[in-house]
C-alpha atoms as a PDB file:
ATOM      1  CA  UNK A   1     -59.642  39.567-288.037  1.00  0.00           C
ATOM      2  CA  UNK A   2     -60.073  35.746-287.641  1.00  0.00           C
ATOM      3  CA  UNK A   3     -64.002  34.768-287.265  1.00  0.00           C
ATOM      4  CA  UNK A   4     -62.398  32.464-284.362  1.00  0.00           C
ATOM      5  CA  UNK A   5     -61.251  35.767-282.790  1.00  0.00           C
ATOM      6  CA  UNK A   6     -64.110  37.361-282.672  1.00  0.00           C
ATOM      7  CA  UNK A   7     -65.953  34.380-281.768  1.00  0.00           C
ATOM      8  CA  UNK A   8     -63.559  34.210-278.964  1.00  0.00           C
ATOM      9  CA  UNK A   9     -63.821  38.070-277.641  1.00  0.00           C
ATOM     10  CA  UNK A  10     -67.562  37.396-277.432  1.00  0.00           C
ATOM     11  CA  UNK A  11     -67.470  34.405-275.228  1.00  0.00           C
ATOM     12  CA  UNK A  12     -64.866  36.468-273.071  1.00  0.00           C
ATOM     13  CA  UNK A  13     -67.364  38.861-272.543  1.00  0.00           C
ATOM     14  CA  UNK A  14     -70.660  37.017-271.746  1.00  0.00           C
ATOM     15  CA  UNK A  15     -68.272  34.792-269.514  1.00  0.00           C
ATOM     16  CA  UNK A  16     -67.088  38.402-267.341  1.00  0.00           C
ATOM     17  CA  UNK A  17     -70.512  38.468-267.083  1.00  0.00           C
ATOM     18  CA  UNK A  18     -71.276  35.615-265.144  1.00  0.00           C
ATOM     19  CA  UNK A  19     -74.195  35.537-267.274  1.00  0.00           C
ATOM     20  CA  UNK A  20     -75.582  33.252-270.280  1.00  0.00           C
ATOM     21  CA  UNK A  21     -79.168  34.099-271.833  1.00  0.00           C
ATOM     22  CA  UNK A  22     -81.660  31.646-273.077  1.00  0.00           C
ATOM     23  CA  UNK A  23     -82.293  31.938-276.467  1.00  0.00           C
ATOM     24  CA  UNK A  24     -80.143  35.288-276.428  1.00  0.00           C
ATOM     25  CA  UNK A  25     -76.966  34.200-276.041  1.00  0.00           C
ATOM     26  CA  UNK A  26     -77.846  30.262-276.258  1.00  0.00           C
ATOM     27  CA  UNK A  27     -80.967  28.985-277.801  1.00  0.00           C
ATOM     28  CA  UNK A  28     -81.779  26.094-275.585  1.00  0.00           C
ATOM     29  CA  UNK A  29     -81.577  25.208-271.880  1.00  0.00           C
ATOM     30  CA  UNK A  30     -79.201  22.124-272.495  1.00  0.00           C
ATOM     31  CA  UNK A  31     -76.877  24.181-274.665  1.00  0.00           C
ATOM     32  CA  UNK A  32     -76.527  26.546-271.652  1.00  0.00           C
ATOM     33  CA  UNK A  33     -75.653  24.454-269.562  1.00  0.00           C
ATOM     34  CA  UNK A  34     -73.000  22.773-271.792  1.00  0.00           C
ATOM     35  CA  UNK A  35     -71.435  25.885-271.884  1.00  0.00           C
ATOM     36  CA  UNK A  36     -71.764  26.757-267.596  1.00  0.00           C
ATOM     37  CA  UNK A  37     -69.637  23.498-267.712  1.00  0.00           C
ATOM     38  CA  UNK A  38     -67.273  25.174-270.120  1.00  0.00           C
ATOM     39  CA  UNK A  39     -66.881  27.686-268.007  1.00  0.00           C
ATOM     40  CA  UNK A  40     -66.670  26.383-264.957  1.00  0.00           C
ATOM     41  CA  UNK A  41     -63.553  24.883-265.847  1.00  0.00           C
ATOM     42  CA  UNK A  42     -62.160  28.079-266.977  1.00  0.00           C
ATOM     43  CA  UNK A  43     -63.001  30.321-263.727  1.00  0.00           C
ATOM     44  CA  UNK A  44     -63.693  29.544-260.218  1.00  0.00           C
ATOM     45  CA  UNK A  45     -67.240  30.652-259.599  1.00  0.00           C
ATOM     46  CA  UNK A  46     -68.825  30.897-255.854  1.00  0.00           C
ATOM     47  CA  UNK A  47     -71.578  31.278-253.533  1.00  0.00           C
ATOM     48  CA  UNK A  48     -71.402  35.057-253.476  1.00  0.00           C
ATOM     49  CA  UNK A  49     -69.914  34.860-257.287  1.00  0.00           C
ATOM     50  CA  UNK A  50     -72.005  32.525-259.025  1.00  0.00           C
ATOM     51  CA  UNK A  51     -72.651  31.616-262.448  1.00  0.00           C
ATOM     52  CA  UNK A  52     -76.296  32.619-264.070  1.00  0.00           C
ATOM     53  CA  UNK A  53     -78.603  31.337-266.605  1.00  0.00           C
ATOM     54  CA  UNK A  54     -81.054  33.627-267.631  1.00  0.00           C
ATOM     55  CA  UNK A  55     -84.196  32.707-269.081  1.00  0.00           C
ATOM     56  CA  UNK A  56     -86.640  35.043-270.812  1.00  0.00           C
ATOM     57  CA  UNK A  57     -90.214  35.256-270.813  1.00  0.00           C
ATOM     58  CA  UNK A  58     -92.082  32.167-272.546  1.00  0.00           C
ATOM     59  CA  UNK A  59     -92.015  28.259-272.559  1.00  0.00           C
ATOM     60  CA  UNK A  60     -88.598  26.539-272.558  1.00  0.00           C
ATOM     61  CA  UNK A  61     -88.203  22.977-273.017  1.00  0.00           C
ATOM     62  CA  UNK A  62     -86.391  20.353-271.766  1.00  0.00           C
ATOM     63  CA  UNK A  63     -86.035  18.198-274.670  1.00  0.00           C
ATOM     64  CA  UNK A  64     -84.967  14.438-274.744  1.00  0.00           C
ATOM     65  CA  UNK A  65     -83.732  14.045-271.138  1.00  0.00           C
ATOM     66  CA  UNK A  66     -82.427  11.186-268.787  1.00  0.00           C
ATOM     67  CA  UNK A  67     -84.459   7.921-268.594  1.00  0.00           C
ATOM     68  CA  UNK A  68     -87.256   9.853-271.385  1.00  0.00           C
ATOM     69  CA  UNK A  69     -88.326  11.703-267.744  1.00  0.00           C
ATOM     70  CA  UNK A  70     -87.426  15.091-269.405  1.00  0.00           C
ATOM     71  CA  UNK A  71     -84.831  15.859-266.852  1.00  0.00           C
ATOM     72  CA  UNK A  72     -81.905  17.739-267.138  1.00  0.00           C
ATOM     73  CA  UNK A  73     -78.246  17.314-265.008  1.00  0.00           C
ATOM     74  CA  UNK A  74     -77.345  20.117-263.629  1.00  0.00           C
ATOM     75  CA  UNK A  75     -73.476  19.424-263.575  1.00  0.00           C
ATOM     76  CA  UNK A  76     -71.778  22.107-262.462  1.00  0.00           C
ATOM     77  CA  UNK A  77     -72.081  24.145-258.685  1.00  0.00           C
ATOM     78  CA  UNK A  78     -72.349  27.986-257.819  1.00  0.00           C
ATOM     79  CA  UNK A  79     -75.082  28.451-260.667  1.00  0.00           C
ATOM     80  CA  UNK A  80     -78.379  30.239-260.748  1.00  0.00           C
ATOM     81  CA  UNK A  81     -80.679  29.346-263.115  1.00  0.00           C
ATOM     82  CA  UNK A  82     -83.484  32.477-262.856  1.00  0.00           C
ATOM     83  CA  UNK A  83     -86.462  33.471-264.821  1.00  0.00           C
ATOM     84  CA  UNK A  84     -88.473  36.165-265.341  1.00  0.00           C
ATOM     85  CA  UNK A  85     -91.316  35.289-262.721  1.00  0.00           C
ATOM     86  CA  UNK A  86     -93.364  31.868-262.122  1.00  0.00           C
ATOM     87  CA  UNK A  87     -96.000  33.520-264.249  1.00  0.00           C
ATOM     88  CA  UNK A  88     -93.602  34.591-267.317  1.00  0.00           C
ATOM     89  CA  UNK A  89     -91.077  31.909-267.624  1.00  0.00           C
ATOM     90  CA  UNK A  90     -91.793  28.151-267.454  1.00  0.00           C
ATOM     91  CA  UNK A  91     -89.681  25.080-268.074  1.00  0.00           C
ATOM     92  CA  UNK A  92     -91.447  21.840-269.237  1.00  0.00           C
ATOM     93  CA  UNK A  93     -89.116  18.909-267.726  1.00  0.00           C
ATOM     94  CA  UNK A  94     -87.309  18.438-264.907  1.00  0.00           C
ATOM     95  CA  UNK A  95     -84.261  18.905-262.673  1.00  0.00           C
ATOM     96  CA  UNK A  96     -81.538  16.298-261.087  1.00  0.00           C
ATOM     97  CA  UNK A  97     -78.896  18.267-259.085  1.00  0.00           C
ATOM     98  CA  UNK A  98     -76.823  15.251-257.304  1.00  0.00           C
ATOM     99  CA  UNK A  99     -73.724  16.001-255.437  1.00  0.00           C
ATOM    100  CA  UNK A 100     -73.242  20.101-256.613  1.00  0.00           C
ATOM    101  CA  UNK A 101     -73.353  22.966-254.570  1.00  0.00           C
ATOM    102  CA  UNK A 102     -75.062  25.965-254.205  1.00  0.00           C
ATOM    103  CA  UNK A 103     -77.713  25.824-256.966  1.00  0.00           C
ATOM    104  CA  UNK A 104     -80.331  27.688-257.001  1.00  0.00           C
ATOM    105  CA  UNK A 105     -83.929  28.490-258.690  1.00  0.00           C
ATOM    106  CA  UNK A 106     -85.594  31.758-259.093  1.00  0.00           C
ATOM    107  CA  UNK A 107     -88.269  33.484-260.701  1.00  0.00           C
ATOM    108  CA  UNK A 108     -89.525  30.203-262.223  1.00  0.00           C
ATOM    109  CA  UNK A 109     -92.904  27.660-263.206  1.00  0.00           C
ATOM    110  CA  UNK A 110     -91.483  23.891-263.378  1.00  0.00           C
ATOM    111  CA  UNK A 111     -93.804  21.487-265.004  1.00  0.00           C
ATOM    112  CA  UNK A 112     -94.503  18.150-266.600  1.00  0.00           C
ATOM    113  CA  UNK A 113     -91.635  16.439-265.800  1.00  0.00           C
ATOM    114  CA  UNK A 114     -91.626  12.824-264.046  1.00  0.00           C
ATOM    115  CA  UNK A 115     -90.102  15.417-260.904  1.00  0.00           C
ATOM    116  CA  UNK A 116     -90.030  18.734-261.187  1.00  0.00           C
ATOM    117  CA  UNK A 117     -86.622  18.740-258.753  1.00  0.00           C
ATOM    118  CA  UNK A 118     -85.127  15.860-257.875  1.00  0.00           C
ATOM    119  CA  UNK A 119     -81.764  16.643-254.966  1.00  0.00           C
ATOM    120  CA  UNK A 120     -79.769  14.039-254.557  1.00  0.00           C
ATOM    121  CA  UNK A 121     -76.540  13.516-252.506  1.00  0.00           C
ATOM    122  CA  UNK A 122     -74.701  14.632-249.033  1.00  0.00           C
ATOM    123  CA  UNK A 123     -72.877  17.684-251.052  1.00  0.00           C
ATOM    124  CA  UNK A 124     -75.963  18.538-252.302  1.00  0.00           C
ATOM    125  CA  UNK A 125     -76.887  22.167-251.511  1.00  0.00           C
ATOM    126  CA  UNK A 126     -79.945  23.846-253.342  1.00  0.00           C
ATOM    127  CA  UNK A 127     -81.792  26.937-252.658  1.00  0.00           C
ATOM    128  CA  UNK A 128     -85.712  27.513-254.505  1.00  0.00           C
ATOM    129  CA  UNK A 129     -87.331  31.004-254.500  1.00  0.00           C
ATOM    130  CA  UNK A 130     -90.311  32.385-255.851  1.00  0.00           C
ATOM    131  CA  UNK A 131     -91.049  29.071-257.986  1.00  0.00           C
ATOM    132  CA  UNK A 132     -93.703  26.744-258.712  1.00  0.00           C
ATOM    133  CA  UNK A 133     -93.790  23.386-259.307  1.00  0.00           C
ATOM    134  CA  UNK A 134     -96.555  21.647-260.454  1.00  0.00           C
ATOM    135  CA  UNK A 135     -98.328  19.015-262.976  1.00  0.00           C
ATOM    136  CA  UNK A 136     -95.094  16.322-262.396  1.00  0.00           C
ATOM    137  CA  UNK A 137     -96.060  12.941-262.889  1.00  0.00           C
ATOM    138  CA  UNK A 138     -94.215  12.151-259.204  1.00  0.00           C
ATOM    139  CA  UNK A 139     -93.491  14.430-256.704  1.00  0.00           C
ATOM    140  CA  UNK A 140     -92.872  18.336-257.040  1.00  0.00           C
ATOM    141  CA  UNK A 141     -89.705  18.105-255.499  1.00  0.00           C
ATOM    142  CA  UNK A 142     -87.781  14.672-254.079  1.00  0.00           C
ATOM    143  CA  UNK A 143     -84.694  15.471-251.423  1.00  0.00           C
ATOM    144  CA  UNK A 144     -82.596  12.205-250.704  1.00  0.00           C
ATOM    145  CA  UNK A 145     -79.568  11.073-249.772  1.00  0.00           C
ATOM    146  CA  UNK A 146     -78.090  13.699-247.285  1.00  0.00           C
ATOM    147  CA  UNK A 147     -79.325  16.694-249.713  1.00  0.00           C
ATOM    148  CA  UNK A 148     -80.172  19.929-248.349  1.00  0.00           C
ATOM    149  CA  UNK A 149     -82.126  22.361-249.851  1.00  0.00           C
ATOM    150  CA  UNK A 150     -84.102  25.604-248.434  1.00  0.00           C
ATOM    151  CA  UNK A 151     -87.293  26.824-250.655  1.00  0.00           C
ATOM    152  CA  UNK A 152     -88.702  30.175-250.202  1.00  0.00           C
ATOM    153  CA  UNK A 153     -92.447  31.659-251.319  1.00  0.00           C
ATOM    154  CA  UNK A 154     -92.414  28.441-253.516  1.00  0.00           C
ATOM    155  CA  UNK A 155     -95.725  26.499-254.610  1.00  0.00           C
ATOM    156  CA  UNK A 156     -95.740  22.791-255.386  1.00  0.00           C
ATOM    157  CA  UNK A 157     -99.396  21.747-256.708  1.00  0.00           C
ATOM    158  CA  UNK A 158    -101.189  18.945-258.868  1.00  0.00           C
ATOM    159  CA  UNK A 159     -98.582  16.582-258.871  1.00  0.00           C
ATOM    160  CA  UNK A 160     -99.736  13.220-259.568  1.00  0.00           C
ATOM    161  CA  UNK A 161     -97.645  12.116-256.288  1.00  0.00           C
ATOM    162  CA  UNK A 162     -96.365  14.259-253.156  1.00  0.00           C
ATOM    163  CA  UNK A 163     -96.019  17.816-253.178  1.00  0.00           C
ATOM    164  CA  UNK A 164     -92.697  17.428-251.494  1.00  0.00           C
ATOM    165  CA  UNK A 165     -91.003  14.113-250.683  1.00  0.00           C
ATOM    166  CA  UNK A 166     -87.882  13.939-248.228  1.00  0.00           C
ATOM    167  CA  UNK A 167     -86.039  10.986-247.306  1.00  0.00           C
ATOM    168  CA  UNK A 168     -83.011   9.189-246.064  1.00  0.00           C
ATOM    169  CA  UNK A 169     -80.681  10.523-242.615  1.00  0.00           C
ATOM    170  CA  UNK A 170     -79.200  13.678-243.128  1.00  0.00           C
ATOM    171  CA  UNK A 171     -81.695  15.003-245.382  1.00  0.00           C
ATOM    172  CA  UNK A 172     -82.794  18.803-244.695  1.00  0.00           C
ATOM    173  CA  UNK A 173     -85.487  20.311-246.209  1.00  0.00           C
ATOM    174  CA  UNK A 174     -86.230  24.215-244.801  1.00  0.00           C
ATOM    175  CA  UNK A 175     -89.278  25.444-246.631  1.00  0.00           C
ATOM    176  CA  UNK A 176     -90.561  29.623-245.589  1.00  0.00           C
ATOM    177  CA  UNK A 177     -93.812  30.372-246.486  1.00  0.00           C
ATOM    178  CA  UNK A 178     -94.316  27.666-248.844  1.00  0.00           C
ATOM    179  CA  UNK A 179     -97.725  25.992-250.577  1.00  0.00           C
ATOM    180  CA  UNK A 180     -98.358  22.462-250.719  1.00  0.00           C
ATOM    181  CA  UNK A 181    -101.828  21.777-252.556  1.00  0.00           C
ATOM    182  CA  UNK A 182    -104.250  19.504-254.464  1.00  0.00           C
ATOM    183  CA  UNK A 183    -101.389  16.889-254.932  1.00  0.00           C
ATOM    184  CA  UNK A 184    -102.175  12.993-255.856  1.00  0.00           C
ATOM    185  CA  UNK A 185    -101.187  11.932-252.481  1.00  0.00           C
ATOM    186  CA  UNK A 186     -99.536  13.822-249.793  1.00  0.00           C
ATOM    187  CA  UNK A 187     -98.811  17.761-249.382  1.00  0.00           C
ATOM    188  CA  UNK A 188     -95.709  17.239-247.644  1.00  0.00           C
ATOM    189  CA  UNK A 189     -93.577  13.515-247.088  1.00  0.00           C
ATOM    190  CA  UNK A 190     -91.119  12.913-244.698  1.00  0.00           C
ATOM    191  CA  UNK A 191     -89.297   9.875-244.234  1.00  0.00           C
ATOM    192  CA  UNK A 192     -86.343   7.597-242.784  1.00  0.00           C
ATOM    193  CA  UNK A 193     -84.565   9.837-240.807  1.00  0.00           C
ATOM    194  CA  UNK A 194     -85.121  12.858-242.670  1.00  0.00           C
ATOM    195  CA  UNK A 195     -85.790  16.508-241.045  1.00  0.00           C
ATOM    196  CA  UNK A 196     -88.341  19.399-242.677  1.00  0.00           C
ATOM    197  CA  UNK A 197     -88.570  22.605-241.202  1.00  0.00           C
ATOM    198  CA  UNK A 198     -91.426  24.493-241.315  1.00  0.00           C
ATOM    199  CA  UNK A 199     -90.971  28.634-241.403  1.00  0.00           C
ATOM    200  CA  UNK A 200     -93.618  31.404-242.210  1.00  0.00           C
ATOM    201  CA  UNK A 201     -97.060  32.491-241.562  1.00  0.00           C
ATOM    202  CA  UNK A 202     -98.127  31.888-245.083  1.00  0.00           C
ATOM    203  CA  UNK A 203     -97.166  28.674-244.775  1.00  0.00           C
ATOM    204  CA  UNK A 204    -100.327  26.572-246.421  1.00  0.00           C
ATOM    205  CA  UNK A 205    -100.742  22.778-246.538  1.00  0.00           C
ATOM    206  CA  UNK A 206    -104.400  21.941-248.084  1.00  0.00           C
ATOM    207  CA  UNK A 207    -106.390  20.372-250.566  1.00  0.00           C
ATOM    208  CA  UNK A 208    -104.338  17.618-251.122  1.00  0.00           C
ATOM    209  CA  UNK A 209    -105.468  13.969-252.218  1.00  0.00           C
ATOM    210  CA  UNK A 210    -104.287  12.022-249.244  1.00  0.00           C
ATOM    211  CA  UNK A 211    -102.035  13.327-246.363  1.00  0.00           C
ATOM    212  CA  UNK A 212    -101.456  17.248-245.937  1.00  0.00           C
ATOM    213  CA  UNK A 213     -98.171  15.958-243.713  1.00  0.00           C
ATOM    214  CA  UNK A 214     -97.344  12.773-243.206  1.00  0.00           C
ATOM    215  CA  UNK A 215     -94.524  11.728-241.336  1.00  0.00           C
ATOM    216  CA  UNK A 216     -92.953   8.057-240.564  1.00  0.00           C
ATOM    217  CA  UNK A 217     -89.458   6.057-240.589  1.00  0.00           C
ATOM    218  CA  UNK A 218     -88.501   8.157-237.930  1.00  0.00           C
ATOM    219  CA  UNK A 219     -89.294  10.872-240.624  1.00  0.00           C
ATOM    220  CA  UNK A 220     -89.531  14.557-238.467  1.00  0.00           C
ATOM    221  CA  UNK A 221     -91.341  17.776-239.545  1.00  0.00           C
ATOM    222  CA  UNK A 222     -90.859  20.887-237.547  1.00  0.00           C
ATOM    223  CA  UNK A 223     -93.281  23.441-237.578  1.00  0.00           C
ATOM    224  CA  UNK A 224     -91.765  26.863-236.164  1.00  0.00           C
ATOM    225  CA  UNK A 225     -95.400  28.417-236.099  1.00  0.00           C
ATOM    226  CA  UNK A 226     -97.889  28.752-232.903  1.00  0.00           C
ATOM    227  CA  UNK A 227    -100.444  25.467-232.783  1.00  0.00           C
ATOM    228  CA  UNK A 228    -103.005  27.930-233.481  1.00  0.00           C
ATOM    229  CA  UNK A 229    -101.725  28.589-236.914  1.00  0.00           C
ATOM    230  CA  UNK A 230    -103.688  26.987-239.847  1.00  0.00           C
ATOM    231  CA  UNK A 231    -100.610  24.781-241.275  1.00  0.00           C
ATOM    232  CA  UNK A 232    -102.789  21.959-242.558  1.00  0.00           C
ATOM    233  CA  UNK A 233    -106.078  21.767-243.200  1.00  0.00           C
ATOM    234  CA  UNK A 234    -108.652  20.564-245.930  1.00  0.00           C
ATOM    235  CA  UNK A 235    -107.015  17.791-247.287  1.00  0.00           C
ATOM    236  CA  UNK A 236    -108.933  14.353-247.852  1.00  0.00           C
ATOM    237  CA  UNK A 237    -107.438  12.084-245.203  1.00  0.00           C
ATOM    238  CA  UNK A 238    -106.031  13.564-242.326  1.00  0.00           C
ATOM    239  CA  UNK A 239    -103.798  17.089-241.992  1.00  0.00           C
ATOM    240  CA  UNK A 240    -101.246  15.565-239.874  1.00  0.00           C
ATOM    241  CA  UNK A 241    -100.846  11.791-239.947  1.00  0.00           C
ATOM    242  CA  UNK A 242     -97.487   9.902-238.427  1.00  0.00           C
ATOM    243  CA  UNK A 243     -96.689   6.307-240.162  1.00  0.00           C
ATOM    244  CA  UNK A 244     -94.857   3.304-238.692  1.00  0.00           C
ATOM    245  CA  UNK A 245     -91.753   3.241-237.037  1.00  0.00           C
ATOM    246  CA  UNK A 246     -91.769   6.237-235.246  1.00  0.00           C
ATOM    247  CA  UNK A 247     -92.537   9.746-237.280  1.00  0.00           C
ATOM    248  CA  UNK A 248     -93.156  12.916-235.729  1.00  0.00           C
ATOM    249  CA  UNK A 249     -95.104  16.400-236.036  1.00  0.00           C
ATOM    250  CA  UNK A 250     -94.446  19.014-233.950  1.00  0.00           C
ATOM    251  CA  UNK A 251     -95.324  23.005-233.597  1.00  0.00           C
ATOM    252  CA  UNK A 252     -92.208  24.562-232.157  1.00  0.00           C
ATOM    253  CA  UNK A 253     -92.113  27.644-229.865  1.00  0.00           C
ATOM    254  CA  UNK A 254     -89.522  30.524-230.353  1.00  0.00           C
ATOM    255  CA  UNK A 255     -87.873  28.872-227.118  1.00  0.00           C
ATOM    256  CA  UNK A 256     -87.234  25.812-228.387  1.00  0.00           C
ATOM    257  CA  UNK A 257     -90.718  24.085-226.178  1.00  0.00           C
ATOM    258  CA  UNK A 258     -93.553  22.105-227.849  1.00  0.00           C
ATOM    259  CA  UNK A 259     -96.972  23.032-227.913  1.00  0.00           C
ATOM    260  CA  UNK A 260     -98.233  20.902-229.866  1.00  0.00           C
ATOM    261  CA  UNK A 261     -96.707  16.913-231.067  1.00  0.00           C
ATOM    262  CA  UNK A 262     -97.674  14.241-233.048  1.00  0.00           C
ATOM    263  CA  UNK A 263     -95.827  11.461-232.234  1.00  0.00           C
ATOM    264  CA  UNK A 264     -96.226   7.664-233.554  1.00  0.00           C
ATOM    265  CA  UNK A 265     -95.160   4.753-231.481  1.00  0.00           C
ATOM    266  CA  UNK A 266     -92.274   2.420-232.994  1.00  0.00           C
ATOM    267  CA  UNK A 267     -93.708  -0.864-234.280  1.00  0.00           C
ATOM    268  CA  UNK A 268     -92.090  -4.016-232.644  1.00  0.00           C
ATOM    269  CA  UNK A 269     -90.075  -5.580-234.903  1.00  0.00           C
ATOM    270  CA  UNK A 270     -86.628  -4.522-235.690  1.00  0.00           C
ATOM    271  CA  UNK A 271     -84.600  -1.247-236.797  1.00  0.00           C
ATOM    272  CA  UNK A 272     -85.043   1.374-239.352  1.00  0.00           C
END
């Protein structure tokens, strides 16, 4: 039988799958996600359906990358790209996920890239579990540009810049029992228009270099957790701090009332 045959019967199998390992079945990240492209094109994946890229225990790098940040596109939606824990599996770079859907992060340590996850774009949807980002030489994780993303029992820490960093109108950011800690500057950004929303008593805001939430641009974080609850505390300047043009910081009761709001005053002087 034909080499190309065989060759062929293999990649028919790993693709019934839904599943491509790294080194297993590919021996670098970029090469996997060559081939998710691939496939893609050859069967419609989905939300409940999606494609995964499995990486074993160890250190995987991102090599080369876009700009020399050591960031990889991910270009294809409905993929999964899941490790064996934040303590067993780490990738050295960086993600950009702009305009895909449904991609999502688990079981993983992200670090020394410019950003550890950068979400870009209105169609942007992008979900984060169990993972920690840290040691970026900007911000753990930048959402702009109308992306949404929800990250769960994640960690962002010692990033030269913000732990997270949201922008721009129609940005979303949903973070459940999340860390934000001893970051360069702030523990959590918001900004221009865009929304966070805080969820779970473990979250933990401290220790950070500047800000542990700063808010401004008309910038709004949410905190769904009693006033009494610990959400920031310890950093070096202030635990909540609102910027100009009109940010906001508020605790949130189960029926929808305010206990407790941090509101800055717009500055005169036109629109933002």
């Amino acid at each position: 039988m034909p080499a190309s045959v065989h060759f062929e019967k293999y990649w028919q199998n790993v693709m019934a799958q839904n599943l491509i390992r790294v080194p297993q079945g590919c021996p670098t990240l970029e090469k996997a996600m060559a081939l998710a492209v691939i496939f893609s094109q050859r069967k419609e994946y989905t939300a409940d359906d999606p494609l995964k890229i499995r990486l074993e225990e160890g250190v995987h790098e991102i090599v080369g990358g876009h700009y020399s940040e050591g960031k990889m596109n991910v270009t294809c939606s409905h993929i999964t790209f899941v490790g064996k824990g934040k303590d067993h599996t780490t990738i050295r770079g960086g993600f950009l996920v702009e305009n895909q859907q449904n991609v999502r992060f688990e079981e993983l340590t992200i670090t020394d890239g410019r950003y550890g996850l950068r979400l870009w774009g209105s169609k942007t949807t992008v979900g984060v579990l169990k993972c920690t980002v840290k040691k970026c030489s900007a911000d753990g994780m930048w959402v702009h540009d109308g992306a949404t993303v929800t990250a769960t029992q994640c960690e962002f820490m010692e990033n030269s810049a913000d732990g997270v960093y949201c922008q721009d109108a129609n940005t979303k950011a949903r973070l459940n029992d999340c860390q934000m800690h001893h970051n360069g500057q702030d523990g959590l950004f918001a900004y221009t228009h865009a929304v966070v929303d805080l969820h779970g008593t473990k979250t933990d805001i401290h220790s950070n270099k500047r800000n542990g939430i700063y808010a401004c641009g008309r910038g709004k974080v949410n905190i769904h957790l009693p006033s009494q609850h610990n959400t920031s505390h310890g950093n070096v300047a202030e635990d909540r701090e609102n910027g100009w043009k009109g940010g906001s910081i508020a605790n949130i009761n189960a029926d929808g009332t305010f206990t407790h709001v941090v509101v800055e005053e717009e500055e005169v002087g036109g629109d933002y």
